[in-house]
N, C-alpha and C. Protein backbone atom coordinates (compact mmCIF):
# COMPACT_ATOMS: atom_id res chain seq x y z
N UNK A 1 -23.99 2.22 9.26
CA UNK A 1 -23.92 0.94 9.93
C UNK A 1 -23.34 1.09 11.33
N UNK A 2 -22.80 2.44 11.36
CA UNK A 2 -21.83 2.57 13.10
C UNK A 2 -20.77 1.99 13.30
N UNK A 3 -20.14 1.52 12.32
CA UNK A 3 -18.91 0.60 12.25
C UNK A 3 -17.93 1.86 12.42
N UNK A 4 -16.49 1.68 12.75
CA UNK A 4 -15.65 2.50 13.11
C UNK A 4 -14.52 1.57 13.43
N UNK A 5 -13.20 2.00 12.44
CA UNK A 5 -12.14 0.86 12.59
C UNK A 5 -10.58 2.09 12.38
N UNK A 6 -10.03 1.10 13.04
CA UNK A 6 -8.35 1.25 12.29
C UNK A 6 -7.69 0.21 11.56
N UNK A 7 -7.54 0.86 10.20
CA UNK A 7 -7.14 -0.52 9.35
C UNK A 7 -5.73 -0.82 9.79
N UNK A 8 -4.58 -1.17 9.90
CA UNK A 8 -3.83 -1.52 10.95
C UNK A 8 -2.96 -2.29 9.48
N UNK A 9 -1.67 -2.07 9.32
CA UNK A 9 -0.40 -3.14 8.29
C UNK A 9 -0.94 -3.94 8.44
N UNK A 10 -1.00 -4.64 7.47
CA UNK A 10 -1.09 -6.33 7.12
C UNK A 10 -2.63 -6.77 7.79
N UNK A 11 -3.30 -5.74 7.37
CA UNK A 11 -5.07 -6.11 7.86
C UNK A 11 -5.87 -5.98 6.34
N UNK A 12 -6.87 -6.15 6.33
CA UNK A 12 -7.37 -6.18 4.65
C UNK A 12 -9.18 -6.12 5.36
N UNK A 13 -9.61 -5.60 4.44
CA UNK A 13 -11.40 -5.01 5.07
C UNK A 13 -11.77 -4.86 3.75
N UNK A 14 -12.74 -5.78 4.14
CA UNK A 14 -13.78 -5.95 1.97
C UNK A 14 -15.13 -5.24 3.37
N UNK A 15 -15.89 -4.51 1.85
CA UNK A 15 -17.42 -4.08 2.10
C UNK A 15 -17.91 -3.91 0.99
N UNK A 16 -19.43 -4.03 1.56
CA UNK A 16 -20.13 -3.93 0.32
C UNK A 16 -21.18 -3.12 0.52
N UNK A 17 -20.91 -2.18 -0.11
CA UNK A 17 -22.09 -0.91 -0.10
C UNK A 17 -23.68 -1.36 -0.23
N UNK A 18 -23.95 -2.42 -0.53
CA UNK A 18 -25.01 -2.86 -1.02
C UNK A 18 -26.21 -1.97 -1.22
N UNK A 19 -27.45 -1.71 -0.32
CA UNK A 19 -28.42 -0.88 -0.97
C UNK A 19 -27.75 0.40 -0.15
N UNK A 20 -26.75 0.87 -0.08
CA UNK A 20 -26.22 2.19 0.68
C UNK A 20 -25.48 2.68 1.96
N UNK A 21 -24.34 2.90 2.05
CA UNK A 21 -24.03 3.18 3.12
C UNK A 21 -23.41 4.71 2.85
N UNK A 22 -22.92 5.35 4.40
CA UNK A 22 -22.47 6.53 4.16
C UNK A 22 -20.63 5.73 4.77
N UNK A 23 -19.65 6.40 3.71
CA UNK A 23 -18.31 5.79 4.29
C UNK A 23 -17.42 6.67 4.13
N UNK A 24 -16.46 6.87 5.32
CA UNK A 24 -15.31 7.72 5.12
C UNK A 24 -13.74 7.36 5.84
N UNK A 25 -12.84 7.58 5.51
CA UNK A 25 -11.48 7.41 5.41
C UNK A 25 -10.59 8.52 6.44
N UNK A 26 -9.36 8.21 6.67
CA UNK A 26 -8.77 9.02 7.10
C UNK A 26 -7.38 9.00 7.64
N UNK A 27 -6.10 9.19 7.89
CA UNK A 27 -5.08 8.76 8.11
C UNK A 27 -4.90 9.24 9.39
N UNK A 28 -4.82 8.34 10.30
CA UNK A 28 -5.34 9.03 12.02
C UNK A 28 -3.84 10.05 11.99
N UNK A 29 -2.85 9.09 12.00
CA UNK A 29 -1.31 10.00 12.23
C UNK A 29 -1.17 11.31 11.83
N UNK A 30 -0.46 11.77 12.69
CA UNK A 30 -0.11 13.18 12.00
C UNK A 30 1.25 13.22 11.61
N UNK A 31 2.42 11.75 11.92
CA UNK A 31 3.37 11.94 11.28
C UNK A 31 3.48 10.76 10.51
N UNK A 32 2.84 9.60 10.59
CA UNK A 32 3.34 8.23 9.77
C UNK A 32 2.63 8.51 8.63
N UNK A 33 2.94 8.39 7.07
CA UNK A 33 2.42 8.04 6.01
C UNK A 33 1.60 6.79 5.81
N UNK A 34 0.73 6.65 5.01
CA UNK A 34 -0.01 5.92 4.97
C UNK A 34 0.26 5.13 3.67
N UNK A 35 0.26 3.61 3.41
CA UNK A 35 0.41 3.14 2.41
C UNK A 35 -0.65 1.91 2.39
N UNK A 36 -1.62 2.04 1.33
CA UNK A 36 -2.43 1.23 0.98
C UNK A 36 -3.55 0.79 -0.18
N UNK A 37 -4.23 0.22 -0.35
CA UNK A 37 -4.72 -0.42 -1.31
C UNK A 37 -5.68 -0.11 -1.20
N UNK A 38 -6.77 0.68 -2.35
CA UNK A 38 -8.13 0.70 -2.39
C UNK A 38 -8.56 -0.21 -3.67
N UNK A 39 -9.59 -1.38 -3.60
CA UNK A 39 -9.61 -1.81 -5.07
C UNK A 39 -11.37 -2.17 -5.09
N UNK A 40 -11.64 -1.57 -6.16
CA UNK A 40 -12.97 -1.72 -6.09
C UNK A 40 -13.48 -3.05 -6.94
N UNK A 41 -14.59 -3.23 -6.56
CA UNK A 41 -14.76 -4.68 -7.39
C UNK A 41 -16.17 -4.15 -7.80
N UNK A 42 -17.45 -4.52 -9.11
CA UNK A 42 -18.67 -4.40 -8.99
C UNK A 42 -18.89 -5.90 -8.33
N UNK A 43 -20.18 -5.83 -8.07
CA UNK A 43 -20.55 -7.04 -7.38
C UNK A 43 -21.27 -7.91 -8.42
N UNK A 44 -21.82 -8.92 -8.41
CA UNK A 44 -22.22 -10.04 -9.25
C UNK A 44 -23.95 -9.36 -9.30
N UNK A 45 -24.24 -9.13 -8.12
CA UNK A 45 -25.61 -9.03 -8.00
C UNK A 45 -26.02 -7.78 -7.08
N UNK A 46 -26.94 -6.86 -7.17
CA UNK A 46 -27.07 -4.79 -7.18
C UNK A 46 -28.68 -5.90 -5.48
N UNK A 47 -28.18 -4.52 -4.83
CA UNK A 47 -28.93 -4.49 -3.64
C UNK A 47 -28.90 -5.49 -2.43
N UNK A 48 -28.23 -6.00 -2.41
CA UNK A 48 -27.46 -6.67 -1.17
C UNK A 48 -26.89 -5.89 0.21
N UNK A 49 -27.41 -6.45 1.12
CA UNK A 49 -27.45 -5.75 2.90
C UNK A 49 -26.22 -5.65 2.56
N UNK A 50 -25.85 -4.33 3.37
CA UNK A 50 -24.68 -3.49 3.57
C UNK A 50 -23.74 -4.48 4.50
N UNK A 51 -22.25 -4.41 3.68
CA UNK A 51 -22.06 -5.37 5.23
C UNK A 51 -20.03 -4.80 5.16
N UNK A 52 -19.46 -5.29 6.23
CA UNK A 52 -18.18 -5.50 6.11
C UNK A 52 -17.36 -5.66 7.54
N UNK A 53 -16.07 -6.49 6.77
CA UNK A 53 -15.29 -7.31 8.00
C UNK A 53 -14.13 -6.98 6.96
N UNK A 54 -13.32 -7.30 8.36
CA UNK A 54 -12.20 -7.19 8.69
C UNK A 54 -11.03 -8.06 9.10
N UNK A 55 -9.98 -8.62 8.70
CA UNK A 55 -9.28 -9.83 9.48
C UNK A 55 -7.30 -8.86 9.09
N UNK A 56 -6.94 -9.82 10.44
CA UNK A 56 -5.30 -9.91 9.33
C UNK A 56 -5.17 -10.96 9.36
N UNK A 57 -4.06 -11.44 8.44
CA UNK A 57 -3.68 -12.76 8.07
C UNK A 57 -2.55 -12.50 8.76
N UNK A 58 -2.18 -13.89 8.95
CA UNK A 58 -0.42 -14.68 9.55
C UNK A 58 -0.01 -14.57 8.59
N UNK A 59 1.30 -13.84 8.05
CA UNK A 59 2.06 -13.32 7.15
C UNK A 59 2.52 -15.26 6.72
N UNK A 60 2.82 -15.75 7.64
CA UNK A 60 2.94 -17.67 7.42
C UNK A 60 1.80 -18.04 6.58
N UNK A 61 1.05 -17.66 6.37
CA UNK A 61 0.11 -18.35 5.55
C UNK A 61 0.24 -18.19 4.03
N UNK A 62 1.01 -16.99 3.91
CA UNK A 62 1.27 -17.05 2.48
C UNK A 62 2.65 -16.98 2.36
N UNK A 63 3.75 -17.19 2.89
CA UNK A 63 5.29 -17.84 2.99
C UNK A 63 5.24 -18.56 2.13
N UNK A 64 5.87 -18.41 0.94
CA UNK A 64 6.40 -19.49 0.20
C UNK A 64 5.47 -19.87 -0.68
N UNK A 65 3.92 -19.32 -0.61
CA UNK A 65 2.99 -19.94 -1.64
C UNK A 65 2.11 -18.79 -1.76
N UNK A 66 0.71 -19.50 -2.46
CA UNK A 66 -0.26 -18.55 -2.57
C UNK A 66 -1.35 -18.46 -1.53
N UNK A 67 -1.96 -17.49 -0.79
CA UNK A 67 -3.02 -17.85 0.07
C UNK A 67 -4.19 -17.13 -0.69
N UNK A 68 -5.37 -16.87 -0.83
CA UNK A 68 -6.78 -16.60 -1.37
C UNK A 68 -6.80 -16.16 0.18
N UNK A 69 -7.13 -14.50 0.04
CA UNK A 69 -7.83 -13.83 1.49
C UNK A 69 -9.20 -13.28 0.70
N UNK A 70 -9.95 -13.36 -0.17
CA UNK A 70 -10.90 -12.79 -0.68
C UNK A 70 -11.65 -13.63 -1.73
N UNK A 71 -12.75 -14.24 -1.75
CA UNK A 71 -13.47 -14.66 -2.35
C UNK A 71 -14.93 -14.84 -2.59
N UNK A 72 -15.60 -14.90 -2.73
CA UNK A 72 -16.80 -15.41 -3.00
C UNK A 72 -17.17 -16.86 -2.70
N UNK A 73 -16.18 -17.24 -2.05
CA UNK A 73 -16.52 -18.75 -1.24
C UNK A 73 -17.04 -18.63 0.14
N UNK A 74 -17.98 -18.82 1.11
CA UNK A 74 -18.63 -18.62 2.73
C UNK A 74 -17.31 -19.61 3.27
N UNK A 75 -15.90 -19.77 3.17
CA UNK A 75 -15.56 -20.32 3.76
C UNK A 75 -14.61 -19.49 5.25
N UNK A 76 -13.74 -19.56 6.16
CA UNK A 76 -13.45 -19.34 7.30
C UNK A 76 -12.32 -18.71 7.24
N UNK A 77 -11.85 -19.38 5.87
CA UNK A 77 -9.90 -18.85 5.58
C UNK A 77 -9.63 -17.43 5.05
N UNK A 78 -11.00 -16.61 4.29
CA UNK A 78 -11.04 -15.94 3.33
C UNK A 78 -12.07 -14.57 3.48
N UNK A 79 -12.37 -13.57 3.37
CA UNK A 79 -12.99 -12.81 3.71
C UNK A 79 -13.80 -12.63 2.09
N UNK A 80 -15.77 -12.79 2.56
CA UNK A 80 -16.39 -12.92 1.43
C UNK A 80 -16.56 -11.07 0.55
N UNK A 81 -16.67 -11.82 -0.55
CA UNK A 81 -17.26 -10.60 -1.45
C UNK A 81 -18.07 -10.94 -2.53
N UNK A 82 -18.87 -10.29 -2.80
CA UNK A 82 -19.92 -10.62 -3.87
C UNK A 82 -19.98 -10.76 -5.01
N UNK A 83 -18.70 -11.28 -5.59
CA UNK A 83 -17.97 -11.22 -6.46
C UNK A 83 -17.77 -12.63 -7.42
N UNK A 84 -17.60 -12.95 -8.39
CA UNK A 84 -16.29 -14.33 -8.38
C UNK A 84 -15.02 -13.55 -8.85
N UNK A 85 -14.65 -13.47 -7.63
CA UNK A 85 -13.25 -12.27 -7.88
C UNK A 85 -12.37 -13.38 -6.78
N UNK A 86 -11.44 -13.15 -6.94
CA UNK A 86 -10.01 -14.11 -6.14
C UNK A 86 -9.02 -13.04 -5.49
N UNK A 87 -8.64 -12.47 -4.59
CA UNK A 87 -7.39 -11.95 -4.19
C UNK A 87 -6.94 -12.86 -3.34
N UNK A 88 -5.14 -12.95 -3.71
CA UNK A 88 -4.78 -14.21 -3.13
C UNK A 88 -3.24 -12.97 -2.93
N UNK A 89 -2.35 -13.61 -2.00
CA UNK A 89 -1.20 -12.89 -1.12
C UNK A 89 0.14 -14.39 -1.42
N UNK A 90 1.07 -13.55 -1.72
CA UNK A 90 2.17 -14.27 -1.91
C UNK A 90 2.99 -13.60 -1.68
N UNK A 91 4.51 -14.23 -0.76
CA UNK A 91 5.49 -13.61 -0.14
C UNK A 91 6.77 -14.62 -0.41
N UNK A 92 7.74 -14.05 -1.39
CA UNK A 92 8.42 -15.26 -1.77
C UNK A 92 9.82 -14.31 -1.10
N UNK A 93 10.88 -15.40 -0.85
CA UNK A 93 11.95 -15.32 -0.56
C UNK A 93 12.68 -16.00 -2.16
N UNK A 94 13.84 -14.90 -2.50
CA UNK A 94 14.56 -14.45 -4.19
C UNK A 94 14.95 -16.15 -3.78
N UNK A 95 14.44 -16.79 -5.47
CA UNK A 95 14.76 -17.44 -6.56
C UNK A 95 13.44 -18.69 -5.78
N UNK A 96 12.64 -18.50 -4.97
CA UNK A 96 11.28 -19.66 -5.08
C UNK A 96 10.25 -19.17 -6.20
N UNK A 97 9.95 -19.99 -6.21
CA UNK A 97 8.89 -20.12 -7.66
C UNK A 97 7.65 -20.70 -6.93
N UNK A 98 6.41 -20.14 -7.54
CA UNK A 98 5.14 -20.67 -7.15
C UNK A 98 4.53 -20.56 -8.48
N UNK A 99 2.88 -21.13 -8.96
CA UNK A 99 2.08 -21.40 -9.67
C UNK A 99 0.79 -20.70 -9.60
N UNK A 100 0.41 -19.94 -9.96
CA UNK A 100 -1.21 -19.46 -9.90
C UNK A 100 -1.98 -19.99 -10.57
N UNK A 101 -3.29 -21.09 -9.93
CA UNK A 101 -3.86 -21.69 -10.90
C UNK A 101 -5.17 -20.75 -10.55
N UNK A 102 -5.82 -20.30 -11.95
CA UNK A 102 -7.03 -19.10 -12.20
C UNK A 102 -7.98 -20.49 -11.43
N UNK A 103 -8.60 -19.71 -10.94
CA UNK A 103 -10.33 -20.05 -9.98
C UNK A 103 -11.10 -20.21 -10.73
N UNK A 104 -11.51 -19.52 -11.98
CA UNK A 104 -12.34 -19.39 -12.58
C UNK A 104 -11.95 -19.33 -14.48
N UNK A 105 -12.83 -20.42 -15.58
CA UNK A 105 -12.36 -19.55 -16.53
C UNK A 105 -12.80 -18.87 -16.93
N UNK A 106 -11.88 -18.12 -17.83
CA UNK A 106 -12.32 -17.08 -18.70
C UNK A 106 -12.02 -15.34 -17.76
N UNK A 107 -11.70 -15.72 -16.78
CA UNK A 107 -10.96 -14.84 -16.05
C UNK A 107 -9.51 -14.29 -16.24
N UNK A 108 -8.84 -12.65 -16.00
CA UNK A 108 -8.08 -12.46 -16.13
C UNK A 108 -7.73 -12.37 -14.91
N UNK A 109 -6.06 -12.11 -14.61
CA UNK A 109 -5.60 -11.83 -13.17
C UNK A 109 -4.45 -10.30 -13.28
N UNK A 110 -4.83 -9.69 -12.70
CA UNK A 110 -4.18 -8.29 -12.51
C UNK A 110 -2.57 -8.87 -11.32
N UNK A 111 -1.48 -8.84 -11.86
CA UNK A 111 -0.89 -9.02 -10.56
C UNK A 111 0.14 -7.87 -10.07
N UNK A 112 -0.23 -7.82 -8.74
CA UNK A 112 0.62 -5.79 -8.19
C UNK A 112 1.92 -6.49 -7.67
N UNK A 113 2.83 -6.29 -7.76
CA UNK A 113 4.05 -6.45 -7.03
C UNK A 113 4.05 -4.80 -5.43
N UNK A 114 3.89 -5.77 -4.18
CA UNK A 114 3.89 -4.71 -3.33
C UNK A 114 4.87 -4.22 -2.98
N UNK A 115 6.27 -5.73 -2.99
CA UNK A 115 7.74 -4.79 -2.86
C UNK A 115 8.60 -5.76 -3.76
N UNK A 116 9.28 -5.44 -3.57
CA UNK A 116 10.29 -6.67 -3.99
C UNK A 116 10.42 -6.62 -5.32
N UNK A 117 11.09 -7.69 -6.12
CA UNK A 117 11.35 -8.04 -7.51
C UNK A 117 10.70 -9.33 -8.29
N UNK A 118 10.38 -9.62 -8.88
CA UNK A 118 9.72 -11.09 -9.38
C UNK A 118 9.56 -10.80 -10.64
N UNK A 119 9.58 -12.06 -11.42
CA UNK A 119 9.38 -12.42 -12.68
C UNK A 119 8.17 -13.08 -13.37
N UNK A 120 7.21 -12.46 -13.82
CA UNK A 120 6.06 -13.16 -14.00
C UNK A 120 6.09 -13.59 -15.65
N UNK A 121 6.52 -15.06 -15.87
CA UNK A 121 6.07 -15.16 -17.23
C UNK A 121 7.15 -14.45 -18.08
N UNK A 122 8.33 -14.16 -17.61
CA UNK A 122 8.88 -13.22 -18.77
C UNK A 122 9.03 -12.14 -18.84
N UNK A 123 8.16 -11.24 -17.73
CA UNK A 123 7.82 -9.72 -17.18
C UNK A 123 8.66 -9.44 -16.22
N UNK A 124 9.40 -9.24 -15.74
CA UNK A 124 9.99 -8.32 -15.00
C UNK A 124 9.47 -7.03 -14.11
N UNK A 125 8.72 -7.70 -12.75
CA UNK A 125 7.99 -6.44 -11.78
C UNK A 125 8.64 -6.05 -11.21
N UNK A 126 8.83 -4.58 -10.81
CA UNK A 126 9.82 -3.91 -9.48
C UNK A 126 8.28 -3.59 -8.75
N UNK A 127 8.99 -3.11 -7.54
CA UNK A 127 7.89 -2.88 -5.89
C UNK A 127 6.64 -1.92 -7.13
N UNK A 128 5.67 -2.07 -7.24
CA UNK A 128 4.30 -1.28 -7.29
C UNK A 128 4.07 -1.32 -8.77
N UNK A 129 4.55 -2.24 -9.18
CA UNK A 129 4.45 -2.19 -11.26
C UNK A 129 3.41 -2.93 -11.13
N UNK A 130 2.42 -3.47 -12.29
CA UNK A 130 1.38 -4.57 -12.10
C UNK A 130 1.05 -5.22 -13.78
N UNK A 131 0.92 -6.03 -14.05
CA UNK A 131 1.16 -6.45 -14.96
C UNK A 131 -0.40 -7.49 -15.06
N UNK A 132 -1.37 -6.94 -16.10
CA UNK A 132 -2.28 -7.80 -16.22
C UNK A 132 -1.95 -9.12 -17.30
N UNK A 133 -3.21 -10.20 -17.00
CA UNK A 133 -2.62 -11.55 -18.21
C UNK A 133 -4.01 -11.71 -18.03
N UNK A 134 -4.31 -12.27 -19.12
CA UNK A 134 -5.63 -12.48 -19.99
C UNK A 134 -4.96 -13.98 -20.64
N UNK A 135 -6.34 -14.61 -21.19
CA UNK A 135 -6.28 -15.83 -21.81
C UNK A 135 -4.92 -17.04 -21.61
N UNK A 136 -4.74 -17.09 -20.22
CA UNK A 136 -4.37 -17.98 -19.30
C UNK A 136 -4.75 -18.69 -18.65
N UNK A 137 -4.39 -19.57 -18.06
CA UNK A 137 -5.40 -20.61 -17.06
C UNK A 137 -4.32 -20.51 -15.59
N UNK A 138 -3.16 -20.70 -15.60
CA UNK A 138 -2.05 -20.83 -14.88
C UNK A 138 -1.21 -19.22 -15.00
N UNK A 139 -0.42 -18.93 -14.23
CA UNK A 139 0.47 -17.50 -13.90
C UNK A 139 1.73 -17.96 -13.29
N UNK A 140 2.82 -18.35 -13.91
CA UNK A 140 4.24 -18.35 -12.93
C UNK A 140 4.81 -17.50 -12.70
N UNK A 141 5.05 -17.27 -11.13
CA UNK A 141 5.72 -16.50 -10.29
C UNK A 141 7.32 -17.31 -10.15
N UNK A 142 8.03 -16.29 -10.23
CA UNK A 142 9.54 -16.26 -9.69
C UNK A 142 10.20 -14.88 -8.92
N UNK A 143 10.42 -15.61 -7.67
CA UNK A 143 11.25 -14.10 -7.11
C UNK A 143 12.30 -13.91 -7.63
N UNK A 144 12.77 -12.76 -8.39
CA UNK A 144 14.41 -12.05 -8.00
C UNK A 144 14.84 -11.82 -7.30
N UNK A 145 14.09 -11.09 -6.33
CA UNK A 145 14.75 -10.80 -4.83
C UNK A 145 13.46 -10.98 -3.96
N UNK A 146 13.50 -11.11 -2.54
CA UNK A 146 12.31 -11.49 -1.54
C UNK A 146 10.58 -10.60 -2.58
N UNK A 147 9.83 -11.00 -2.80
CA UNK A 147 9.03 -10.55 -3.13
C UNK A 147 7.54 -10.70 -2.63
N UNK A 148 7.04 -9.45 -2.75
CA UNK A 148 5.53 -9.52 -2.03
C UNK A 148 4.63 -9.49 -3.25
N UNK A 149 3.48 -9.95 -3.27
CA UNK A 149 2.83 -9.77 -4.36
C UNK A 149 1.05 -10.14 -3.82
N UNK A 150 0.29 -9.26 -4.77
CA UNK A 150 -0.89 -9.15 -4.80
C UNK A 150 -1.10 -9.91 -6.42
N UNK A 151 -2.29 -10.50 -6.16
CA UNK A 151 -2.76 -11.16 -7.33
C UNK A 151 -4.20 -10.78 -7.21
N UNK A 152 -4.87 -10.80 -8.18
CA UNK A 152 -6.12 -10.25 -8.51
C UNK A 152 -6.90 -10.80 -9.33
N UNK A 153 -7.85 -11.98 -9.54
CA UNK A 153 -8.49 -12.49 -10.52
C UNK A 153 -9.87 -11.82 -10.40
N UNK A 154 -10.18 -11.94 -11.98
CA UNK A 154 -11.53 -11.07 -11.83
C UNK A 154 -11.81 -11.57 -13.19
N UNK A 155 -13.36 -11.23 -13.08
CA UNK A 155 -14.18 -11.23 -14.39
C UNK A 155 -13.63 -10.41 -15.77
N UNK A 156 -13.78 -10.92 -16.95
CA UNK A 156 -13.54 -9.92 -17.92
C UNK A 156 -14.58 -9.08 -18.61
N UNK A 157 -15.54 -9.84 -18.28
CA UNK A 157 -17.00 -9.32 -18.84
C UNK A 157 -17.81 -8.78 -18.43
């Protein structure tokens, strides 16, 4: 496709291989470590134009709540994927509480704790633990201490 990027902290880049691309990776630095997220999704539907973008979010947009940066909705807020898959970004400051209401039913939600401490439901996450939930509709979040968190809804089937 000729695309050529630097994924950059707090940037997020969905693609979709669709009927083929050639893709490769690399950690430009020769002294900073690299910390990040690869998560693959299948797509809903096989042979779809190759495509992919790129955004960062205002770390404010998910302060205190949940934001959806990934969906299967064509809307402006969210970067599409071919999916009915949900990744949504939450950044709580210790002892706020938020609500995850599932997008979809019959969906489970994978949720990664990126730093911090939080309480999901009774679970207890430290920075990089992840804790899946099945046959839920709703997910309560509580910080212990400032917490970052990845949420992940996806198909089960």
């Amino acid at each position: 496709m000729g695309n050529g990027s630097i994924i950059r902290a707090g940037e997020v880049q969905v693609m979709s291989a669709g009927t083929g691309i050639m893709h490769s990776e690399f950690n430009p630095s020769q002294t900073e470590e690299v910390k990040l997220f690869q998560i693959w999704i299948f797509p809903e539907k096989q042979d779809v134009k190759p495509r992919y973008d790129q955004r960062k979010f205002d770390p404010s947009s998910f302060m205190g709540k949940i934001k959806t940066i990934v969906n299967n909705d064509d809307d402006e807020d969210s970067l599409f994927i071919h999916q009915k898959a949900v990744l949504s970004l939450s950044k709580l400051n210790a002892g706020k509480k938020v609500t995850y209401q599932l997008k979809y039913p019959g969906h489970g939600v994978y949720v990664f704790m990126i730093n911090g401490k939080a309480d999901i439901d009774g679970t207890t996450l430290l920075e990089r633990d992840a804790l899946a939930i099945t046959d839920a509709d709703t997910v309560p979040l509580t910080a212990l201490d400032d917490a970052f968190i990845l949420l992940l809804e996806v198909p089960l089937n």
